[in-house]
PDB file of N, CA and C in Angstrom:
ATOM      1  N   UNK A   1       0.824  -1.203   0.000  1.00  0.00           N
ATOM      2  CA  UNK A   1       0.000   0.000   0.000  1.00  0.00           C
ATOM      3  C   UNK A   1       0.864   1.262   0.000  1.00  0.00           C
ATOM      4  N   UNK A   2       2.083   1.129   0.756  1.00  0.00           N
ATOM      5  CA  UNK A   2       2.475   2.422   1.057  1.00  0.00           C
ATOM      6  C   UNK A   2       3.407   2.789  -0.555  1.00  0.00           C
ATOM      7  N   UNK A   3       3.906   1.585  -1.314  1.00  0.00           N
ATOM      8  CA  UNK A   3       4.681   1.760  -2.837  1.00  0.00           C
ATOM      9  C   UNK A   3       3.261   2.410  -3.696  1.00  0.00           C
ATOM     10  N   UNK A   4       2.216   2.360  -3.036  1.00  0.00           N
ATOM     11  CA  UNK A   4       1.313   3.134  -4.647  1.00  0.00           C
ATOM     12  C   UNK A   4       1.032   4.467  -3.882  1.00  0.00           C
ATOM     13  N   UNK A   5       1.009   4.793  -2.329  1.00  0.00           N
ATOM     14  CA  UNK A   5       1.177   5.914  -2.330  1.00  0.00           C
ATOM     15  C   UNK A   5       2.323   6.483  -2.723  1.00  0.00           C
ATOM     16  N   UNK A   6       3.551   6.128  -2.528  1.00  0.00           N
ATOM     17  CA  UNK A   6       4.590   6.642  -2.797  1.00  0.00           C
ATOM     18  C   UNK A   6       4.694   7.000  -4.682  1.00  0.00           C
ATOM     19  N   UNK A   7       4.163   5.837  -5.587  1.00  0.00           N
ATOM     20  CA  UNK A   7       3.763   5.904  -6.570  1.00  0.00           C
ATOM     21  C   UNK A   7       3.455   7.671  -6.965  1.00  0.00           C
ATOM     22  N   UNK A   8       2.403   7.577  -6.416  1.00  0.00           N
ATOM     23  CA  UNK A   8       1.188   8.524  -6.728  1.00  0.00           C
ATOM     24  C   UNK A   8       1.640   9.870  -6.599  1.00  0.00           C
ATOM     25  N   UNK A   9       2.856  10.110  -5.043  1.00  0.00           N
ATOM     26  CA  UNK A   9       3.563  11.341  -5.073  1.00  0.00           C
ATOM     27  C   UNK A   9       4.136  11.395  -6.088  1.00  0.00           C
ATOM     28  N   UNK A  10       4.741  10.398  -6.498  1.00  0.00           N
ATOM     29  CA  UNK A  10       5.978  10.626  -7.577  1.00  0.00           C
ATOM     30  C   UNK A  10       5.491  11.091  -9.069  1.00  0.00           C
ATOM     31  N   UNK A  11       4.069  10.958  -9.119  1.00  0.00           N
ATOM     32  CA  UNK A  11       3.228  11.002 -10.296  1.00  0.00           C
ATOM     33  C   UNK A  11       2.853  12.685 -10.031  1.00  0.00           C
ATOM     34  N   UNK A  12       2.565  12.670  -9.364  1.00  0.00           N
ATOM     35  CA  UNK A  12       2.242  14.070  -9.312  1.00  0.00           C
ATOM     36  C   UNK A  12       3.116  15.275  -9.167  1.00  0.00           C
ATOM     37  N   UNK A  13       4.307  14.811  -9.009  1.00  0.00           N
ATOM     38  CA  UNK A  13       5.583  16.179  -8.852  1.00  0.00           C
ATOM     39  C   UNK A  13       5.894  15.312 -10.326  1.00  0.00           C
ATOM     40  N   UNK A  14       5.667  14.548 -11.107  1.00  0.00           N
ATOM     41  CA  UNK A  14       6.484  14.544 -12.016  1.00  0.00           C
ATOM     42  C   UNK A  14       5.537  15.317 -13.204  1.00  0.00           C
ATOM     43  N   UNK A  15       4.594  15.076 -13.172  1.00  0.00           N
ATOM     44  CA  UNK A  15       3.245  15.993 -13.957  1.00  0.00           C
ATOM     45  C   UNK A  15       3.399  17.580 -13.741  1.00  0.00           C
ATOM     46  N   UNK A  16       3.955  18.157 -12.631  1.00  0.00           N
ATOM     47  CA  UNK A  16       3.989  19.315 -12.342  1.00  0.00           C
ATOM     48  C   UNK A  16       5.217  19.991 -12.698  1.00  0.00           C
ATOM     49  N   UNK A  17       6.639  19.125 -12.246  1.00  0.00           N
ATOM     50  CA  UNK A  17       8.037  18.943 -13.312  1.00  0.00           C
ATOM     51  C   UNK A  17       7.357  18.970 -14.691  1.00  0.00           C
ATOM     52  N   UNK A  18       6.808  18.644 -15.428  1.00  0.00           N
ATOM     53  CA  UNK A  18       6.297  18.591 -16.803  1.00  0.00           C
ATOM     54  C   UNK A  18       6.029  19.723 -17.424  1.00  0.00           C
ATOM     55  N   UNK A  19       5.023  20.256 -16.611  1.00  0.00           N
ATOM     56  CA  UNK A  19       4.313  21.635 -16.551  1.00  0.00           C
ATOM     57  C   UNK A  19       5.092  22.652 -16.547  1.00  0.00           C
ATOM     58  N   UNK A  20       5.849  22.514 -15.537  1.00  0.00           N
ATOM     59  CA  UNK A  20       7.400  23.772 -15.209  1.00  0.00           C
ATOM     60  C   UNK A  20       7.878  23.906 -16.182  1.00  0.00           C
ATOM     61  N   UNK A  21       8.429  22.986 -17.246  1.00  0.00           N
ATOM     62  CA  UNK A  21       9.431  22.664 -18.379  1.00  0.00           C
ATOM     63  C   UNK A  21       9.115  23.578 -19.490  1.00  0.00           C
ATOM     64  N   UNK A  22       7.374  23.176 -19.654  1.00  0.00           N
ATOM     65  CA  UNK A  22       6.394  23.854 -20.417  1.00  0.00           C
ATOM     66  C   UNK A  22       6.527  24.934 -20.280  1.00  0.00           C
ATOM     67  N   UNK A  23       6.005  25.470 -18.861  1.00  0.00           N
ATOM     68  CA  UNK A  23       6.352  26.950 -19.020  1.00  0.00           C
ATOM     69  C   UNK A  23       7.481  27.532 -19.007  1.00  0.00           C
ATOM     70  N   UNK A  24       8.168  26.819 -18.623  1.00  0.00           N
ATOM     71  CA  UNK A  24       9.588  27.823 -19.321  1.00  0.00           C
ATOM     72  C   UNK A  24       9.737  27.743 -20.341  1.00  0.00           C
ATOM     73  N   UNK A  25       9.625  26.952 -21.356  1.00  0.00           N
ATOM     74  CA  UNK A  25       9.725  27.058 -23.112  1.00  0.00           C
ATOM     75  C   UNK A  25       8.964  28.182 -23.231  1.00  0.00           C
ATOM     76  N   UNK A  26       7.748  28.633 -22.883  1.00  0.00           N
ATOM     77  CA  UNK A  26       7.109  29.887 -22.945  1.00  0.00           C
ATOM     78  C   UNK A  26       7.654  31.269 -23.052  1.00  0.00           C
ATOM     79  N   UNK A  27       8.413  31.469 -21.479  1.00  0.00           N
ATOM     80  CA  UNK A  27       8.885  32.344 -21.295  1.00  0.00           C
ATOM     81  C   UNK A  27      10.099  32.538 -22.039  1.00  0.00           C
ATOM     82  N   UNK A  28       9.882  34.783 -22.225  1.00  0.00           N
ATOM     83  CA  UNK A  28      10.551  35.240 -23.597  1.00  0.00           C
ATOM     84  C   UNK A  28      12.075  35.022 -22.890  1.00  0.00           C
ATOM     85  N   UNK A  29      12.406  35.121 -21.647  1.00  0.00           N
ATOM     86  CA  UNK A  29      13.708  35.394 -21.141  1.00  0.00           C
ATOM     87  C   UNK A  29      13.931  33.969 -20.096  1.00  0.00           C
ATOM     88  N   UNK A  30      14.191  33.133 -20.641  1.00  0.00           N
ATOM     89  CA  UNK A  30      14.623  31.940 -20.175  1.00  0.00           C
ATOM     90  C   UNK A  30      16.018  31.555 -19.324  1.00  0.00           C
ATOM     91  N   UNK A  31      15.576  31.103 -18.058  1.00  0.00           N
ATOM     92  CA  UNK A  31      16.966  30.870 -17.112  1.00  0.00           C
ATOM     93  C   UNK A  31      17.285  29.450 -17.065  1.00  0.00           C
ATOM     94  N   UNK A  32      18.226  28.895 -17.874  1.00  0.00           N
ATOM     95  CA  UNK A  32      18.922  27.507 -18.230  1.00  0.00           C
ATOM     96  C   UNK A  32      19.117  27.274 -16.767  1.00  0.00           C
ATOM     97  N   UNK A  33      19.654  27.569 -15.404  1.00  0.00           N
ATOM     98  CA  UNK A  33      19.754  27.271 -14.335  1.00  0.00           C
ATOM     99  C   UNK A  33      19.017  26.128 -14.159  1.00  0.00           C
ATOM    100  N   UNK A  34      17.966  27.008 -13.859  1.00  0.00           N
ATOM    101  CA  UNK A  34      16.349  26.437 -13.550  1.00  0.00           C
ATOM    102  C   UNK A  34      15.843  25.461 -14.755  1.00  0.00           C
ATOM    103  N   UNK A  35      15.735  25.742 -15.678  1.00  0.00           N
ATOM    104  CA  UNK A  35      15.451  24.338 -16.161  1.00  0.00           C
ATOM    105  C   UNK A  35      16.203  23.665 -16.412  1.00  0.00           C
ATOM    106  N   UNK A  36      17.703  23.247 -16.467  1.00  0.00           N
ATOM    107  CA  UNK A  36      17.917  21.794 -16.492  1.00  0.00           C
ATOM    108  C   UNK A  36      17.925  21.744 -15.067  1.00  0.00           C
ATOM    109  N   UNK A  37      17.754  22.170 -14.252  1.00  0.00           N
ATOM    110  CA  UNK A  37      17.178  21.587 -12.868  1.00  0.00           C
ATOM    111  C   UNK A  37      16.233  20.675 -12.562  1.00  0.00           C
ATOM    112  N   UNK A  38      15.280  21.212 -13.334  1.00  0.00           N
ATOM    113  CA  UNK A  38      14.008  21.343 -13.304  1.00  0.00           C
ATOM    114  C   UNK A  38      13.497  19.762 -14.297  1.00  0.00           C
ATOM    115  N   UNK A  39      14.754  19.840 -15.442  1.00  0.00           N
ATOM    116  CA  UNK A  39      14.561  18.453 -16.135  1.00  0.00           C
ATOM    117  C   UNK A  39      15.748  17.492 -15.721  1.00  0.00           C
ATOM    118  N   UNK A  40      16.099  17.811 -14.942  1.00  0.00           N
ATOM    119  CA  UNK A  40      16.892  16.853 -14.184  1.00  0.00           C
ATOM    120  C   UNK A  40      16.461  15.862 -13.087  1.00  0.00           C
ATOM    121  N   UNK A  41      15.276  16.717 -12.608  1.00  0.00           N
ATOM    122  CA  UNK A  41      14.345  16.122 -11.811  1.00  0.00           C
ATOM    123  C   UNK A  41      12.982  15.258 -12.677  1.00  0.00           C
ATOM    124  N   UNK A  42      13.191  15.802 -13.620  1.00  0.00           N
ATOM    125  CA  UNK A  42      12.333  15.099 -14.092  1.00  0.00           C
ATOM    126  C   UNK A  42      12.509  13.746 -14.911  1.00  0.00           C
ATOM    127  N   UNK A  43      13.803  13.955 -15.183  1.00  0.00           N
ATOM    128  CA  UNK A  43      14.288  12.759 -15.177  1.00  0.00           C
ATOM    129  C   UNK A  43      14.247  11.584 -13.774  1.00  0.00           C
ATOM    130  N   UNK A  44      14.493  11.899 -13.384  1.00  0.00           N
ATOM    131  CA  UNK A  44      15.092  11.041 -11.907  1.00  0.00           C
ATOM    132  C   UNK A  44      13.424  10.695 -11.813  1.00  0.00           C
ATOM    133  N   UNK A  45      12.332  11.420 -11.577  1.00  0.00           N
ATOM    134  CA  UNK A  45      11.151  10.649 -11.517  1.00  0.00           C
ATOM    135  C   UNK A  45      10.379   9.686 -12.418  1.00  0.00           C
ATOM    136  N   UNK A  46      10.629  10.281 -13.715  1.00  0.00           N
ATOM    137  CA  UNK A  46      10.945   8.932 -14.889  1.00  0.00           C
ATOM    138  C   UNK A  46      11.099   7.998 -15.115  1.00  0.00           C
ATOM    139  N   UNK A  47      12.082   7.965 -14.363  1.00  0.00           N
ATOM    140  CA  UNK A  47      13.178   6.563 -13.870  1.00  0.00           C
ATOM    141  C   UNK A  47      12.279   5.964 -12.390  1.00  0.00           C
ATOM    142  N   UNK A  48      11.966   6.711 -11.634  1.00  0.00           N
ATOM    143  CA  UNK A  48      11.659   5.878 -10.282  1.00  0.00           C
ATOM    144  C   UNK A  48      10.123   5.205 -10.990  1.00  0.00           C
ATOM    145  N   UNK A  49       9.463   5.926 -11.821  1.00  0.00           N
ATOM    146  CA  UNK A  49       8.203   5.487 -12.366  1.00  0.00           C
ATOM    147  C   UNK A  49       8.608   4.218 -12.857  1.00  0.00           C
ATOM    148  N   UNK A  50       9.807   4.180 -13.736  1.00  0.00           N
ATOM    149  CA  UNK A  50      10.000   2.832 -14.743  1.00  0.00           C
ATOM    150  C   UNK A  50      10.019   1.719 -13.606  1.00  0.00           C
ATOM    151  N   UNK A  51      10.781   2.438 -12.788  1.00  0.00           N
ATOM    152  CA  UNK A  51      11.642   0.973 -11.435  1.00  0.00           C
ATOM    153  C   UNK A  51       9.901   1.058 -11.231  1.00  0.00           C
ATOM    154  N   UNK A  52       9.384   1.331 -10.983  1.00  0.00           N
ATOM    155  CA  UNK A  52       8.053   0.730 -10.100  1.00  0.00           C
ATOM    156  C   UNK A  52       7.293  -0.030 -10.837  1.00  0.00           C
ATOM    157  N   UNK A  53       7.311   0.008 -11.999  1.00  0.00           N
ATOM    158  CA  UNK A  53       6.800  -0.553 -13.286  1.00  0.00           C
ATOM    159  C   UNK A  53       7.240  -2.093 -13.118  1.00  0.00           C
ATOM    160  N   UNK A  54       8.565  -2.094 -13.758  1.00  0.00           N
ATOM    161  CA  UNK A  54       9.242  -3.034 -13.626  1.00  0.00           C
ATOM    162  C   UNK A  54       9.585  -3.998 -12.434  1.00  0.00           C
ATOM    163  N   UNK A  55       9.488  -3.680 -11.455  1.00  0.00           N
ATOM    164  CA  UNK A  55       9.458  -4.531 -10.138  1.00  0.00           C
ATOM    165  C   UNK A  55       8.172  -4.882  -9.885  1.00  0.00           C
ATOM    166  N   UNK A  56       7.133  -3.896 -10.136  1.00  0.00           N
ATOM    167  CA  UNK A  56       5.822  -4.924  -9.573  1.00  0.00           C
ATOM    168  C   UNK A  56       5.084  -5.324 -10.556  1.00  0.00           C
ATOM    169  N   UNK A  57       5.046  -4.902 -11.996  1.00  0.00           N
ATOM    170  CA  UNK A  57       3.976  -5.233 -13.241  1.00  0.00           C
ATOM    171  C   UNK A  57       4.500  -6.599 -13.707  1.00  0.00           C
ATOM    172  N   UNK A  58       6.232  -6.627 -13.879  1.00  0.00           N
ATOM    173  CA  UNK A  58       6.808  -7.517 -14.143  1.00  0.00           C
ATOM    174  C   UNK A  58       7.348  -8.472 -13.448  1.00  0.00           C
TER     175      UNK A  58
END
């Protein structure tokens, strides 16, 4: 129980990481800092999604 809550956080900061990314492609004056930060993390939740995939689907 507690791996699909943990799941579910990870789903939801990674949807919102998503969103961030988005809006910075938007914006006219863009700070590279912040987004490969920003997709750096979003990577890393990517990955914890796959591992959860793969350990319990498979």
């Amino acid at each position: 129980m507690s791996d699909i809550i943990r799941l579910f956080i990870v789903m939801l900061i990674t949807i919102y990481l998503f969103f961030s990314v988005i809006m910075e492609f938007k914006k006219p004056q863009k700070s590279m800092f912040w987004f490969s930060i920003e997709v750096l993390f979003l990577l890393g939740m990517v990955l914890l999604i796959k591992e959860f995939f793969i350990k319990y689907i498979t």
